[in-house]
PDB file of N, CA and C in Angstrom:
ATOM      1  N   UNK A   1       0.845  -1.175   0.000  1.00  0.00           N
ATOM      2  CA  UNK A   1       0.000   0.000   0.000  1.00  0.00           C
ATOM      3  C   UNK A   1       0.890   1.238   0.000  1.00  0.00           C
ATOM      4  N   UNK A   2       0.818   1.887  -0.798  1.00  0.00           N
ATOM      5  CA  UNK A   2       1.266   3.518  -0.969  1.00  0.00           C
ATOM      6  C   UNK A   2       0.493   4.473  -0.380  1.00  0.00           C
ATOM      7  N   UNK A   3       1.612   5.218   0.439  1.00  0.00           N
ATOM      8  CA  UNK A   3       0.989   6.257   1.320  1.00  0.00           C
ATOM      9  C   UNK A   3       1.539   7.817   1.337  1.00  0.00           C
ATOM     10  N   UNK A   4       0.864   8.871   1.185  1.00  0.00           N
ATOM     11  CA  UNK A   4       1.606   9.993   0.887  1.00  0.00           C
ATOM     12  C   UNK A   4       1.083  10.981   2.501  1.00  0.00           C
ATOM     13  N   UNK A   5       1.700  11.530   2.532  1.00  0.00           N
ATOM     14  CA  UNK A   5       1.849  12.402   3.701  1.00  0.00           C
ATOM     15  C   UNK A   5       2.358  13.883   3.584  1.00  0.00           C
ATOM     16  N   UNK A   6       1.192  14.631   3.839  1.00  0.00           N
ATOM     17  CA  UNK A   6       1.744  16.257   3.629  1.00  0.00           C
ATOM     18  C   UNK A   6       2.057  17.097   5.048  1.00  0.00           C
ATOM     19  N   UNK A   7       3.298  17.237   4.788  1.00  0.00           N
ATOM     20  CA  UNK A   7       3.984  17.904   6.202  1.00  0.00           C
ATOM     21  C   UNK A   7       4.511  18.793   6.025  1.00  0.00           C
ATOM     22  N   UNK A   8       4.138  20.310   6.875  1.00  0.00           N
ATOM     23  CA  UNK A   8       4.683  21.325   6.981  1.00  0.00           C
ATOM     24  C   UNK A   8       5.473  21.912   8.424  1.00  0.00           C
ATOM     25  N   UNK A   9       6.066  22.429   7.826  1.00  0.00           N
ATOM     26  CA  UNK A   9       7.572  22.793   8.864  1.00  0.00           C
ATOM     27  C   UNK A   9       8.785  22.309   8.171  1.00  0.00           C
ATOM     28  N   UNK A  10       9.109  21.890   6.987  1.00  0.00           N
ATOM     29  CA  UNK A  10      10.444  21.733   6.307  1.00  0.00           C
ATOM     30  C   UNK A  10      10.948  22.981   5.963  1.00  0.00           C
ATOM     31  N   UNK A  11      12.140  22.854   6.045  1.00  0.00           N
ATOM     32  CA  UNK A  11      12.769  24.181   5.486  1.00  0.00           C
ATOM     33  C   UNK A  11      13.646  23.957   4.684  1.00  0.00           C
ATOM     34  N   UNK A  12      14.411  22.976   4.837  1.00  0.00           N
ATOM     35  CA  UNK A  12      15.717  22.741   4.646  1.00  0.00           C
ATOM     36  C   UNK A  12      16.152  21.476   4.028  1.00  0.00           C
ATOM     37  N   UNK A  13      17.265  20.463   3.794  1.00  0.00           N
ATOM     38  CA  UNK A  13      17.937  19.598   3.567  1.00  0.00           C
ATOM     39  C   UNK A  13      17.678  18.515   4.843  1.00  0.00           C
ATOM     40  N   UNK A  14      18.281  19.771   5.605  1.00  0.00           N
ATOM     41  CA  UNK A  14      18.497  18.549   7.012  1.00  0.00           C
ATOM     42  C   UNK A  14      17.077  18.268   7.459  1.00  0.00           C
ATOM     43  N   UNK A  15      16.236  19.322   7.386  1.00  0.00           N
ATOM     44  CA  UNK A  15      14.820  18.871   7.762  1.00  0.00           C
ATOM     45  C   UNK A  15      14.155  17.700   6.941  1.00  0.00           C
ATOM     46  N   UNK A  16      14.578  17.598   5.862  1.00  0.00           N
ATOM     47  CA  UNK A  16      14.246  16.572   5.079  1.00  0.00           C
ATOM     48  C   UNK A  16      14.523  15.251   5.503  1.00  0.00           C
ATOM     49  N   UNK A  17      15.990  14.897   5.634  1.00  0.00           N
ATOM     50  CA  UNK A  17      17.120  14.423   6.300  1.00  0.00           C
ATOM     51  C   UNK A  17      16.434  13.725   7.682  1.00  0.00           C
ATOM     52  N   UNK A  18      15.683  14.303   8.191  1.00  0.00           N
ATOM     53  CA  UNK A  18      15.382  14.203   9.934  1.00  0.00           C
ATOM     54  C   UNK A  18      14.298  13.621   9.376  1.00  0.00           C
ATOM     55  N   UNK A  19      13.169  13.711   8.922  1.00  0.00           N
ATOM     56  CA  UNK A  19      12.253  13.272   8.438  1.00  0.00           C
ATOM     57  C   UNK A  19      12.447  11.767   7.907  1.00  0.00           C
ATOM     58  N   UNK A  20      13.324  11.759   6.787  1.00  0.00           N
ATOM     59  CA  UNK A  20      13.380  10.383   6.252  1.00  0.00           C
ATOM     60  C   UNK A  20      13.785   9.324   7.312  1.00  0.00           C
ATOM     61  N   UNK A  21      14.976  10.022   8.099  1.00  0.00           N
ATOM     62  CA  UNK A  21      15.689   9.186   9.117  1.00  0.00           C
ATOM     63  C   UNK A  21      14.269   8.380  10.270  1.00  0.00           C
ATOM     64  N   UNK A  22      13.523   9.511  10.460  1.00  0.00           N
ATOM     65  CA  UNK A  22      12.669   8.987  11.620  1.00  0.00           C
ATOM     66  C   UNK A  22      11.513   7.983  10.854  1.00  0.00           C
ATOM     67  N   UNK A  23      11.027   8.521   9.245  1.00  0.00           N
ATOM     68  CA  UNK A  23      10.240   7.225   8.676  1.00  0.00           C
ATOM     69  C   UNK A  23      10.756   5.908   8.367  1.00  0.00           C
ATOM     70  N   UNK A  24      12.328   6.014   8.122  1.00  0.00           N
ATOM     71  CA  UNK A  24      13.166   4.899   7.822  1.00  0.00           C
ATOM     72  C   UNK A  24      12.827   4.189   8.940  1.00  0.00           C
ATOM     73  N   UNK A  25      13.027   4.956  10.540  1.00  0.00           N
ATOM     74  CA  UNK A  25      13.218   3.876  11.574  1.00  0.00           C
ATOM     75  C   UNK A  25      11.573   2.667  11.719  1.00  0.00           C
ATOM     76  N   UNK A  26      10.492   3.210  10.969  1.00  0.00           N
ATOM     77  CA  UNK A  26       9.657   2.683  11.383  1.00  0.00           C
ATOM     78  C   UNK A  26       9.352   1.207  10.402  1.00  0.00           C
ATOM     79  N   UNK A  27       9.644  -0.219  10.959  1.00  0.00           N
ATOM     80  CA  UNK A  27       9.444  -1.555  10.279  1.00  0.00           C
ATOM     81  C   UNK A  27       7.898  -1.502   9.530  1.00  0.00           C
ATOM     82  N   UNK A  28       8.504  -1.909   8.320  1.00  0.00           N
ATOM     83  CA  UNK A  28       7.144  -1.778   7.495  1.00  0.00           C
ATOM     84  C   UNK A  28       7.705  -1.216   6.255  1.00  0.00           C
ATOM     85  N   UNK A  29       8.094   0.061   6.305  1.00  0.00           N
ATOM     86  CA  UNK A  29       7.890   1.045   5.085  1.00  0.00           C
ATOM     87  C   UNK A  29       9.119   1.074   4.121  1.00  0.00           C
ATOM     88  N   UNK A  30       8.720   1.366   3.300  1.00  0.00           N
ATOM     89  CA  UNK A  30       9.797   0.907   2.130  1.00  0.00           C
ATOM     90  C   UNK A  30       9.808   2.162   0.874  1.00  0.00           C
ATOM     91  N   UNK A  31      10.600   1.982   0.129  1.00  0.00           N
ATOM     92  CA  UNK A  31      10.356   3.162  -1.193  1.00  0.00           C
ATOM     93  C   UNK A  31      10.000   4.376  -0.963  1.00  0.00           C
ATOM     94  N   UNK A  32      10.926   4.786   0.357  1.00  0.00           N
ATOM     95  CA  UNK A  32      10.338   6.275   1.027  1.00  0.00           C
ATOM     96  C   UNK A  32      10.948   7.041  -0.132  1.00  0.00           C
ATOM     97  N   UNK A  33      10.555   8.468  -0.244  1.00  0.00           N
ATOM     98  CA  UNK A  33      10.823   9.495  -0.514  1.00  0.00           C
ATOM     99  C   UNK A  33      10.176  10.759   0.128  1.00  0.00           C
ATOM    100  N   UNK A  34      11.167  11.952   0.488  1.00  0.00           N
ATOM    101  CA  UNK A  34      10.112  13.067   0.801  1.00  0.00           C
ATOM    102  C   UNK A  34      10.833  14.710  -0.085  1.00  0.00           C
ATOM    103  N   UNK A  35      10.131  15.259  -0.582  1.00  0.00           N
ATOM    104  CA  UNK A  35      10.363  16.133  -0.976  1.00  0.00           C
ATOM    105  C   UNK A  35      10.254  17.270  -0.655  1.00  0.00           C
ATOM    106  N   UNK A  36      11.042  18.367  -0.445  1.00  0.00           N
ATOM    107  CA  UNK A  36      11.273  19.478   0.397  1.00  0.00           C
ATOM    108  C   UNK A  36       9.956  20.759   0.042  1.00  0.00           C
ATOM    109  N   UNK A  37       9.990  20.567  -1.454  1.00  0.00           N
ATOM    110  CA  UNK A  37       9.267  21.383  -2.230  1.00  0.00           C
ATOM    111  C   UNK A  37       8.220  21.289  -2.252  1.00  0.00           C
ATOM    112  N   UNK A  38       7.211  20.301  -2.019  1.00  0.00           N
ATOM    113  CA  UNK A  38       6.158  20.204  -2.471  1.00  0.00           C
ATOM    114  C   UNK A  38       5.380  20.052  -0.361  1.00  0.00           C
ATOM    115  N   UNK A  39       6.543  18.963   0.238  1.00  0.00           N
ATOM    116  CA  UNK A  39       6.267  19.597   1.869  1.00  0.00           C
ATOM    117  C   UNK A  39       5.424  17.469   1.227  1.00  0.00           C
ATOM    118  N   UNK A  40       5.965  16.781   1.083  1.00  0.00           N
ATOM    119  CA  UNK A  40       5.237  15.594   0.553  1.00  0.00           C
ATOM    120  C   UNK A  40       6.189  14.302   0.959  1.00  0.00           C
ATOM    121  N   UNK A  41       5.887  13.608   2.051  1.00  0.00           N
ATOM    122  CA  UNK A  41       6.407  11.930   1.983  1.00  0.00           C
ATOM    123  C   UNK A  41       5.592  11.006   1.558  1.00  0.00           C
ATOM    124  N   UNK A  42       6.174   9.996   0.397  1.00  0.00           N
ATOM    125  CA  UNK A  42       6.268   9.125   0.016  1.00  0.00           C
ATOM    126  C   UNK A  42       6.385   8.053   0.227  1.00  0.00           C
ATOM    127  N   UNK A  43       5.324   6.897   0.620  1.00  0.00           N
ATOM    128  CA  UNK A  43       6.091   5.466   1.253  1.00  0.00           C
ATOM    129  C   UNK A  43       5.184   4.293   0.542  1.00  0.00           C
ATOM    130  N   UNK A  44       5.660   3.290   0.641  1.00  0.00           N
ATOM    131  CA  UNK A  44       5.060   2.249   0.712  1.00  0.00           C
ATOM    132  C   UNK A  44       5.071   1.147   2.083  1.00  0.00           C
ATOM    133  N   UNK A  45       3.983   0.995   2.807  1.00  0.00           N
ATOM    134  CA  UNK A  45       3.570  -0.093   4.455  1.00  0.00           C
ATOM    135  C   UNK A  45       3.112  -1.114   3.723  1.00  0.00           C
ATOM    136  N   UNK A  46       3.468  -1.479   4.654  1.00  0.00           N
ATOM    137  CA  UNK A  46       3.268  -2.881   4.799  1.00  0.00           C
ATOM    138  C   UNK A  46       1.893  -3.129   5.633  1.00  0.00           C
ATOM    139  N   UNK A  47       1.191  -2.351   6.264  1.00  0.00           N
ATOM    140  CA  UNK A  47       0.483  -2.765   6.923  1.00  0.00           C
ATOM    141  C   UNK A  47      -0.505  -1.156   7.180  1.00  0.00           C
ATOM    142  N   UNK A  48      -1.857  -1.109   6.674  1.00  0.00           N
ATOM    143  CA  UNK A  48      -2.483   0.074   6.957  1.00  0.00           C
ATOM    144  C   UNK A  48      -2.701   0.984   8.687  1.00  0.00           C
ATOM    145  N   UNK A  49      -2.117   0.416   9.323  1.00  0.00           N
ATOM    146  CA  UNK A  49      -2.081   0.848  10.523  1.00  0.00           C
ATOM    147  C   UNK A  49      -0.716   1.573  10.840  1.00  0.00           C
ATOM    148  N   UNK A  50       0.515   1.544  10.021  1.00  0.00           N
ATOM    149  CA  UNK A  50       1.724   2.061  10.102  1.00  0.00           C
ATOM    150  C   UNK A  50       1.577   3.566   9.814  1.00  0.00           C
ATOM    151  N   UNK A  51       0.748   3.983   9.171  1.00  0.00           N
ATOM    152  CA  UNK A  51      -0.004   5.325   8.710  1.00  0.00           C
ATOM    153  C   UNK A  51       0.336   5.569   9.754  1.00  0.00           C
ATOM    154  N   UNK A  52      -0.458   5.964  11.323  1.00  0.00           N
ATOM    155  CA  UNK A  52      -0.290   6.524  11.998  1.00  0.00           C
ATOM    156  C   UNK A  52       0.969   6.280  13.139  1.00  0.00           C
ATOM    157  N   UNK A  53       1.278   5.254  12.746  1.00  0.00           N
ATOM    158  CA  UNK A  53       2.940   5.033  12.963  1.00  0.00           C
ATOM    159  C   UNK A  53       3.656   6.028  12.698  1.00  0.00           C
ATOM    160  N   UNK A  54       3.453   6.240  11.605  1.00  0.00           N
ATOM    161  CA  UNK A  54       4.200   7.347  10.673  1.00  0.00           C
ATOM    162  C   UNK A  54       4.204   8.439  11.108  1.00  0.00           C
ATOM    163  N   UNK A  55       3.194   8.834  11.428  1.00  0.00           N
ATOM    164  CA  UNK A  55       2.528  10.270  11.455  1.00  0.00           C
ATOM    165  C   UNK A  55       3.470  10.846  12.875  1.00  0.00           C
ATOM    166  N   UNK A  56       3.332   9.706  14.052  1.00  0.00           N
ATOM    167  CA  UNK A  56       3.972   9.932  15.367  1.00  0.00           C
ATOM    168  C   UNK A  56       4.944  10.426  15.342  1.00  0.00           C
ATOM    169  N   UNK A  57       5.789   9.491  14.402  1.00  0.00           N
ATOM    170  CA  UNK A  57       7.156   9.574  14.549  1.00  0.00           C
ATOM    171  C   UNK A  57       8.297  10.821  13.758  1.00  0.00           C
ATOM    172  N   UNK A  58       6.803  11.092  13.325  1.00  0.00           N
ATOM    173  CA  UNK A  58       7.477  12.381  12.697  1.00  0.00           C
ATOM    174  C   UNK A  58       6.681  13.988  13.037  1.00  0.00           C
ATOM    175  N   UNK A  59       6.187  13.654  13.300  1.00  0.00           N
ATOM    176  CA  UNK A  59       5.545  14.943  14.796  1.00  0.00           C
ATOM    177  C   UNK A  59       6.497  14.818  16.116  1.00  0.00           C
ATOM    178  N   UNK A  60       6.943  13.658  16.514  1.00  0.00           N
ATOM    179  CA  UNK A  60       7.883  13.660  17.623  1.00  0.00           C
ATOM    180  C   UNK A  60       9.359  14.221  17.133  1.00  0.00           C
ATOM    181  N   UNK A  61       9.292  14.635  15.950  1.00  0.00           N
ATOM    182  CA  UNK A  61      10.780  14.591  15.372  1.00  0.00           C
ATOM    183  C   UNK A  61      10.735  16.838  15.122  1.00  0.00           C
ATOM    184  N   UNK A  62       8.988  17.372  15.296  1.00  0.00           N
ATOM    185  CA  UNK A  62       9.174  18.148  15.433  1.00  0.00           C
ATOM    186  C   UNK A  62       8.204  19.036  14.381  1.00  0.00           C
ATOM    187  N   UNK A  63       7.800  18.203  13.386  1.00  0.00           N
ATOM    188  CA  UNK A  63       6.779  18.465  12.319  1.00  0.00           C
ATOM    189  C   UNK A  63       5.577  18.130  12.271  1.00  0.00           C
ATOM    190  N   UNK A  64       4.628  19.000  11.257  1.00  0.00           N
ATOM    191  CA  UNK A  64       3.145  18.608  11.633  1.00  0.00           C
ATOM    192  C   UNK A  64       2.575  18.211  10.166  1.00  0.00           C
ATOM    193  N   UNK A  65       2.325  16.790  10.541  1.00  0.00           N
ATOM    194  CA  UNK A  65       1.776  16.061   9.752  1.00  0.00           C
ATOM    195  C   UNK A  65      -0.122  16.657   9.308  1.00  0.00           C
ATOM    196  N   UNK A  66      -0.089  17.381   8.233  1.00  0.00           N
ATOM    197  CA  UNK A  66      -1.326  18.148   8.227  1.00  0.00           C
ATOM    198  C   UNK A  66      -2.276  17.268   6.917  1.00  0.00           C
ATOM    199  N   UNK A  67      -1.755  16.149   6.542  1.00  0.00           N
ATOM    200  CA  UNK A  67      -2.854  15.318   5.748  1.00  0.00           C
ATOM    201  C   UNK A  67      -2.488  14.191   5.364  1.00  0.00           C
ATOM    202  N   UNK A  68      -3.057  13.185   5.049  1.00  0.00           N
ATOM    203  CA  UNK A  68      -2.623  11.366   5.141  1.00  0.00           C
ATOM    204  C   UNK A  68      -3.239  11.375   3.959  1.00  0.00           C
ATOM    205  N   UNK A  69      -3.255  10.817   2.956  1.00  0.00           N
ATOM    206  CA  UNK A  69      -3.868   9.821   1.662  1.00  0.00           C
ATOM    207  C   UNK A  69      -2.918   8.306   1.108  1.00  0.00           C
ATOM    208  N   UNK A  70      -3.815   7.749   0.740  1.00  0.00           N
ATOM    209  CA  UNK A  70      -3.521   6.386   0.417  1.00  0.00           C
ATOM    210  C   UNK A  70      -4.191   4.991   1.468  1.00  0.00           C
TER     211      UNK A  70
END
């Protein structure tokens, strides 16, 4: 399942950087990408409940996850 995620508060490289690092850590997700420009992560779970896996772990990292699709 492909899941996209729109998050604002990026600014930067490293914010990007911090982002991927904290979706990487979560088992499940695969074929991440996030793009600075558009404020957009990219994943594929393994499991429809990792969604809000996701979402945690990257609000704890300092960003606000402001919309889920997929």
């Amino acid at each position: 399942m492909t899941i996209s995620l729109q998050i604002d508060g990026m600014h930067c490289d490293g914010c990007v950087g911090s982002v991927k690092k904290a979706a990487a850590s979560v088992d499940g997700v695969s074929n991440l990408s996030v793009d600075l420009e558009s404020g957009k992560l990219t994943a594929d779970i393994a499991r429809p409940e990792l969604a809000e896996t996701l979402r945690g772990v990257i609000e704890d990292c300092g960003f606000d996850v402001t919309g889920v699709a997929g």
